[in-house]
Protein backbone atom coordinates (compact mmCIF):
# COMPACT_ATOMS: atom_id res chain seq x y z
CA UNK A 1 39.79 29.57 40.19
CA UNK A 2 38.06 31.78 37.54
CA UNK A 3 38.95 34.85 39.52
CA UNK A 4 42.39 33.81 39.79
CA UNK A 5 42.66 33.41 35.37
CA UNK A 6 41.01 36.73 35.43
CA UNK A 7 43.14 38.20 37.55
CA UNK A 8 46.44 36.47 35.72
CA UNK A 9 44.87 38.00 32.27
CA UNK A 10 44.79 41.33 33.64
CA UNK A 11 48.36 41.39 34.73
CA UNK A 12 49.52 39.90 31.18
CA UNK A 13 47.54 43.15 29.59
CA UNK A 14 49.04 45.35 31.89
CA UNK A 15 52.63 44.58 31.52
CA UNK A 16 51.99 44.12 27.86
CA UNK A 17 50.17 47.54 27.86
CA UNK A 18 53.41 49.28 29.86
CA UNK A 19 55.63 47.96 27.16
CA UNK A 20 53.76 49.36 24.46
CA UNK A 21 53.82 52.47 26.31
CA UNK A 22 57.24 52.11 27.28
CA UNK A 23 58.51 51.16 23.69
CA UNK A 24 56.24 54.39 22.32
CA UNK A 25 58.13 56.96 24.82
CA UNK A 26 61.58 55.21 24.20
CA UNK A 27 61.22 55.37 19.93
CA UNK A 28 59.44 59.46 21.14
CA UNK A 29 62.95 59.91 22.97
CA UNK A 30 64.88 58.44 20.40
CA UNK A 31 63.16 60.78 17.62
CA UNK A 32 63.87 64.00 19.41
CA UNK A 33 67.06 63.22 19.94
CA UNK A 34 68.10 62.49 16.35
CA UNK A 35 66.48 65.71 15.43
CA UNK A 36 68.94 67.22 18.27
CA UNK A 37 71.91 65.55 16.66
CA UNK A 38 71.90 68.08 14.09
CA UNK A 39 73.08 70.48 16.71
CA UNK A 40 75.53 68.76 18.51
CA UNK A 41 79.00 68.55 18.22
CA UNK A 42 80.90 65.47 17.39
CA UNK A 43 83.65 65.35 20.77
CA UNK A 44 84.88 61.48 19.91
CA UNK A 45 83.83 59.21 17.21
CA UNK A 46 84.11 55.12 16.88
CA UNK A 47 82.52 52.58 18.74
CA UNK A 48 80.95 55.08 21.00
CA UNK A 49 80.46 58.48 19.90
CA UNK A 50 80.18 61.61 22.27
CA UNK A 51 78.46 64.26 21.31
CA UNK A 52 78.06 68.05 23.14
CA UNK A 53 75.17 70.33 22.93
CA UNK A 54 76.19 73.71 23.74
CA UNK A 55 73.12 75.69 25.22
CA UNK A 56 73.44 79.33 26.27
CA UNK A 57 73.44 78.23 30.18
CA UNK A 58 74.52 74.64 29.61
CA UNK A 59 76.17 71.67 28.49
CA UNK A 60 74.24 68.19 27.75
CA UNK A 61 76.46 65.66 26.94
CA UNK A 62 75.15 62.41 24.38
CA UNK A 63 76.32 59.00 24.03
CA UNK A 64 75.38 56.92 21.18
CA UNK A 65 76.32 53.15 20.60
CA UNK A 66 74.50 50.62 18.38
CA UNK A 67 72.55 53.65 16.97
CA UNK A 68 71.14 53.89 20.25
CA UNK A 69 70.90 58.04 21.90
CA UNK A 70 71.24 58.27 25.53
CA UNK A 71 71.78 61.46 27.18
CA UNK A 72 74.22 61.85 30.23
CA UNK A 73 72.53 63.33 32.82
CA UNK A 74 74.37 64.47 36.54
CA UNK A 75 72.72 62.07 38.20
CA UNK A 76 72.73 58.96 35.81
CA UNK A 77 76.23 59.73 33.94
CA UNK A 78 77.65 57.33 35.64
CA UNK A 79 75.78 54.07 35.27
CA UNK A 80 75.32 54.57 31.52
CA UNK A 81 78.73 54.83 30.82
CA UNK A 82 79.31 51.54 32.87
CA UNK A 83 76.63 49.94 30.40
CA UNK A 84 78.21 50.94 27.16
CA UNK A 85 81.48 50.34 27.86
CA UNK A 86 80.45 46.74 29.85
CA UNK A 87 82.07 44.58 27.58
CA UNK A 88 85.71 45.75 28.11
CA UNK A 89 87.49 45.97 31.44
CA UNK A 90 88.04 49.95 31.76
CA UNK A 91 88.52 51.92 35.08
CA UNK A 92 85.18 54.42 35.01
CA UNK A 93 85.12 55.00 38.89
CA UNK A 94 86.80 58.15 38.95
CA UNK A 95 84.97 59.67 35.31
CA UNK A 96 83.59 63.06 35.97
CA UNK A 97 80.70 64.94 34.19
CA UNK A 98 82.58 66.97 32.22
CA UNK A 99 83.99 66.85 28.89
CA UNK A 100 88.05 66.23 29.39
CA UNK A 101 86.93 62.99 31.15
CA UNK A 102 83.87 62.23 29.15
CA UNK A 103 86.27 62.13 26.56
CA UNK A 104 88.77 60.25 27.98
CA UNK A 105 87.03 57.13 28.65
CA UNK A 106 84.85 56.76 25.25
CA UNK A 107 88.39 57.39 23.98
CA UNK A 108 90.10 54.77 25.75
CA UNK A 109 87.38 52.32 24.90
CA UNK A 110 86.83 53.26 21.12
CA UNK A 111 90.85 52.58 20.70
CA UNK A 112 90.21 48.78 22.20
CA UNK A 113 87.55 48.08 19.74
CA UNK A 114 89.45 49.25 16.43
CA UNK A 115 90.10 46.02 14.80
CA UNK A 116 90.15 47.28 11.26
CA UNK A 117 93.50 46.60 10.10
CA UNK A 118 96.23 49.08 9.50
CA UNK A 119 97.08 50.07 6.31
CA UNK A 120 100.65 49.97 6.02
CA UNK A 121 102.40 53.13 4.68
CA UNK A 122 104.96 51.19 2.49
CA UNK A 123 105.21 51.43 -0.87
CA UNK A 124 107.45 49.71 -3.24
CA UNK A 125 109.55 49.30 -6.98
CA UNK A 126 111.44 46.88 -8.38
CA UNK A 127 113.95 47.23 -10.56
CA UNK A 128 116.04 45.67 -13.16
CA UNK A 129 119.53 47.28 -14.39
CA UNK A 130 122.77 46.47 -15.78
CA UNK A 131 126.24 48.26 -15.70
CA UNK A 132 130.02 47.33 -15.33
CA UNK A 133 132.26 47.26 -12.44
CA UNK A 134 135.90 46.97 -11.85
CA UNK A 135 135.12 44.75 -7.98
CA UNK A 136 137.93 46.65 -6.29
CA UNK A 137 136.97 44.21 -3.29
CA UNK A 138 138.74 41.45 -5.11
CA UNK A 139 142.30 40.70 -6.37
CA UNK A 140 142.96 41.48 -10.03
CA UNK A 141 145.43 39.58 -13.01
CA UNK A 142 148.38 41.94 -12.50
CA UNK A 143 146.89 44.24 -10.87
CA UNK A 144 145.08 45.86 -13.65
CA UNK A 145 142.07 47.61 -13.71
CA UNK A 146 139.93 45.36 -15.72
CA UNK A 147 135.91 45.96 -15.27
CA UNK A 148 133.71 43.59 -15.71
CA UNK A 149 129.93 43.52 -17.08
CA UNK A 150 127.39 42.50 -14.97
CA UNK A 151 123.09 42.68 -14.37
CA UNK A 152 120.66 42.53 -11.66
CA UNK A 153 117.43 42.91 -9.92
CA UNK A 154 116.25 44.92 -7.14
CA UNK A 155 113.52 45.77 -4.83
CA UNK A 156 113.14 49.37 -3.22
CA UNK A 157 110.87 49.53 -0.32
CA UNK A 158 109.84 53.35 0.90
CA UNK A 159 107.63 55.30 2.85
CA UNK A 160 104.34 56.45 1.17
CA UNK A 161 103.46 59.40 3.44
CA UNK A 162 106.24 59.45 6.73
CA UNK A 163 109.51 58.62 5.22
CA UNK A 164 108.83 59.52 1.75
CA UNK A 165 112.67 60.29 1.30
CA UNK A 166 114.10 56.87 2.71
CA UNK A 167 114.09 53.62 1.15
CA UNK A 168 115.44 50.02 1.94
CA UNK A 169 116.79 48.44 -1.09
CA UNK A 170 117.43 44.55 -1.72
CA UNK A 171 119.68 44.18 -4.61
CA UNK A 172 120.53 41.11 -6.36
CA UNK A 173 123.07 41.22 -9.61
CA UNK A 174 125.04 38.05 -11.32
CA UNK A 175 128.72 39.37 -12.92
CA UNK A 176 129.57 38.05 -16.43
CA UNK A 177 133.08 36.35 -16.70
CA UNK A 178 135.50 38.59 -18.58
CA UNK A 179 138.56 37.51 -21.02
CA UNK A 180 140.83 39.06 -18.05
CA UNK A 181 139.19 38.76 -15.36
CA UNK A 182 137.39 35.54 -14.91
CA UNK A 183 135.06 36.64 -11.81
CA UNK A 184 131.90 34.73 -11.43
CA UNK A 185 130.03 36.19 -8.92
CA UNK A 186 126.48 35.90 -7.51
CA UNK A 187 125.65 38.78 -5.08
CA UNK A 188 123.05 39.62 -2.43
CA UNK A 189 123.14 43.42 -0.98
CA UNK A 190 120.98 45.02 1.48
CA UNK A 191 121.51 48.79 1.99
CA UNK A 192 119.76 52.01 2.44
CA UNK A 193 119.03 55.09 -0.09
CA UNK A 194 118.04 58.48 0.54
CA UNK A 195 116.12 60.95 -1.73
CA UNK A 196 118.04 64.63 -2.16
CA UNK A 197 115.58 65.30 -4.63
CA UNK A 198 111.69 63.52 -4.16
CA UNK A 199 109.99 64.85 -6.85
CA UNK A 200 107.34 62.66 -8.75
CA UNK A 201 109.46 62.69 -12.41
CA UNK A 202 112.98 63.47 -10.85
CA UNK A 203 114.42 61.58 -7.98
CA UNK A 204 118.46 62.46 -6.82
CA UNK A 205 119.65 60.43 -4.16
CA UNK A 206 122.74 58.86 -2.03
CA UNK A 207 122.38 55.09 -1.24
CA UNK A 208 124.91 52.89 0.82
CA UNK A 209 125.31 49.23 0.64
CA UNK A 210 125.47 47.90 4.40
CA UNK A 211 125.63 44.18 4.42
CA UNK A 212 126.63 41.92 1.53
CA UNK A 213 126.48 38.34 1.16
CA UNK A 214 128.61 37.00 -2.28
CA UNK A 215 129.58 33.53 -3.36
CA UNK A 216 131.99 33.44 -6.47
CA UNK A 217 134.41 31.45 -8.31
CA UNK A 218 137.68 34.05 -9.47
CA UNK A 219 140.41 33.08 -11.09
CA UNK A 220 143.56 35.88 -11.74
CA UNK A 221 147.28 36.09 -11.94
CA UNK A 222 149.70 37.62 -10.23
CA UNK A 223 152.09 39.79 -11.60
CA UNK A 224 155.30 38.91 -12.98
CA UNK A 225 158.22 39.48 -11.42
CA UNK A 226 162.23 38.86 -11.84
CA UNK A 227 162.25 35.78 -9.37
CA UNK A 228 158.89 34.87 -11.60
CA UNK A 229 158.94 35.84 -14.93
CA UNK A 230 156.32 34.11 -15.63
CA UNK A 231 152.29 35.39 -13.94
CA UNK A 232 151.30 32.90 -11.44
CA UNK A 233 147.94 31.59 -11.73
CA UNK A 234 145.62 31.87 -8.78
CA UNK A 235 141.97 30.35 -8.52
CA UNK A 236 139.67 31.56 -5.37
CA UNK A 237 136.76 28.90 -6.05
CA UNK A 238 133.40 28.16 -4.78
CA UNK A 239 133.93 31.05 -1.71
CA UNK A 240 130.92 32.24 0.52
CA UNK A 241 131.50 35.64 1.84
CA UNK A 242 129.77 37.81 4.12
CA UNK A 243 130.76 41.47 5.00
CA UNK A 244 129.68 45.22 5.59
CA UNK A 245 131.25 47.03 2.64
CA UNK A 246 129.59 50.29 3.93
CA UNK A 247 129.99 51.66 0.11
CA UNK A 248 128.58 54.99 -0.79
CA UNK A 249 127.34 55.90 -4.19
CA UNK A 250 124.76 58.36 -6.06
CA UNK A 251 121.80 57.96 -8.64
CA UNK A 252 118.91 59.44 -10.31
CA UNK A 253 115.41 58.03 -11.41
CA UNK A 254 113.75 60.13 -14.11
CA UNK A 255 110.00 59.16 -14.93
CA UNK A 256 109.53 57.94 -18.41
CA UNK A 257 105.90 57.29 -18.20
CA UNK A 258 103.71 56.93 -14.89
CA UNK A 259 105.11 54.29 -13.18
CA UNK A 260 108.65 53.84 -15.12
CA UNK A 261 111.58 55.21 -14.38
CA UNK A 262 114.75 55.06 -16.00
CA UNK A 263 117.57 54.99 -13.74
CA UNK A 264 121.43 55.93 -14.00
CA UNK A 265 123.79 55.10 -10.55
CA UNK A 266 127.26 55.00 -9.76
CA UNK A 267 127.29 52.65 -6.19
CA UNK A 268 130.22 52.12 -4.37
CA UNK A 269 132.41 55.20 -5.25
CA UNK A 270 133.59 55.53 -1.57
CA UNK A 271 134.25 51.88 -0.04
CA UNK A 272 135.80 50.70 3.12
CA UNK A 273 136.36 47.01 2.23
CA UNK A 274 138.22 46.84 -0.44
CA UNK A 275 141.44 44.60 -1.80
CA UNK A 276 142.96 46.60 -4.29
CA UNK A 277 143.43 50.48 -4.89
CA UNK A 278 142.13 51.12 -7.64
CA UNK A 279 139.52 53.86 -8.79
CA UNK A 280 136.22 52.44 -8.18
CA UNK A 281 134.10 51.81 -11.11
CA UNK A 282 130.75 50.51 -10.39
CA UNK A 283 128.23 51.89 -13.23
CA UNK A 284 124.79 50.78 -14.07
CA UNK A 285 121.21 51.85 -15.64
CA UNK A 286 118.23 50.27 -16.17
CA UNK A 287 114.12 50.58 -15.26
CA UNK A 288 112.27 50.35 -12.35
CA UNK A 289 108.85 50.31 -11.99
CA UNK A 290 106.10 51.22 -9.09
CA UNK A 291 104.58 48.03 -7.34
């Protein structure tokens, strides 16, 4: 029985004595390989990086995951590259040892462990303006070309670094009833603008309202005529419209200060829905400011 705890004691040293040892070579390995880093070459970074020393007569190829160096040997290539890329489902049977395909597959798996998030390449303004319009899109008393005064908001959406000429603009602008032509009109506009010029203190650009959606109360007077001496009184009230005006117009954006930009735009100047032929007048100016 007493040779037996002997014996039981003796195996616990020995296995405790082979991890030492083991531990001691590992943390040797580890050391010599860090001071090798110095001369490798980063191949793929993330998750898993791959790393290339170029000797004169050969290439040794280095994983490292978890801060952890293990080198990629002919014979043993495979079966480490099945343990550090265990915990996603990739296709390593047909990896060779050399660097296109070494590549691929710490590539493959460093792409399904980015979860940082995506920094969106979006930047924005908003702006608020004022300006006068004549509304060829609606009837007028007599037919006259009467303009009337009007303010608004909007918000210009653009690309920071891709489409740093295009911008998608929301628009939203309230009309002030005139002594002629009594048009009040609350307005929604989505459309699209497009820097000629893109330069940080001067912007020149074409912008084109695409979809509009408009409620308004109007109230005009037709013209008189012999039969009707007298102008007829028309009232268009409480109306919900929705159209695609596709109207065409121009502005500028000068910077002021960093951030702040005054503005200057004449929108709609080409329109395909309109009512009346008259010269378009749709004028405004005003501030906008980076987001």
């Amino acid at each position: 029985m007493e040779k037996q705890k002997n014996l039981m004691r003796l195996q616990s040293l020995l296995i405790l004595l082979f991890v030492i040892c083991f531990d001691f070579v590992n943390a040797q390995n580890q050391t010599e390989l860090e001071e090798l880093k110095a001369s490798m070459q980063p191949i793929e970074q993330g998750e898993i990086n791959l790393y290339l020393l170029d000797a004169e007569k050969s290439r040794r190829f280095f994983v490292e995951k978890n801060s952890t160096f293990t080198e990629l040997l002919p014979g043993n290539y495979k079966e480490v590259i099945d343990q550090v890329t265990s915990d996603k489902d990739l296709n390593t049977l047909k990896v060779n040892y050399d660097l296109k395909s070494l590549s691929k597959v710490v590539r493959s798996y460093n792409s399904t462990k980015d979860k940082s998030p995506k920094s969106l390449d979006i930047g924005a303004r908003i702006g608020v303006w004022a300006g006068m319009s004549n509304f060829v899109q609606y009837p007028s008393i007599q037919n006259a070309n009467d303009n009337n005064l009007f303010f608004g908001v909007e918000l210009e959406a653009y690309g920071k670094k891709d489409f740093k000429r295009h911008a998608t603009v929301f628009q939203l602008r309230k009309s002030i009833p005139g002594d002629v032509i009594d048009l009040d009109l609350t307005e929604f506009m989505l459309g699209y603008r497009f820097n000629i010029i893109n330069h940080r203190i001067f912007m020149l650009y074409f912008e084109a309202e695409l979809v509009r959606v408009s409620y308004y109360d109007l109230i005009y007077s037709d013209e008189a005529t012999t039969q009707n001496p007298e102008p007829i009184l028309y009232k268009d009230s409480g109306r919900l419209d929705l159209d695609a005006p596709l109207g065409l117009g121009v502005g500028l954006a000068v910077q002021l200060s960093k951030g702040v930009y005054f503005t200057l735009g004449y929108s709609n100047l080409v329109q395909i829905n309109e009512t009346r032929n008259d010269f378009p007048v749709d004028i405004r100016t005003g501030l906008k400011f980076n987001w």
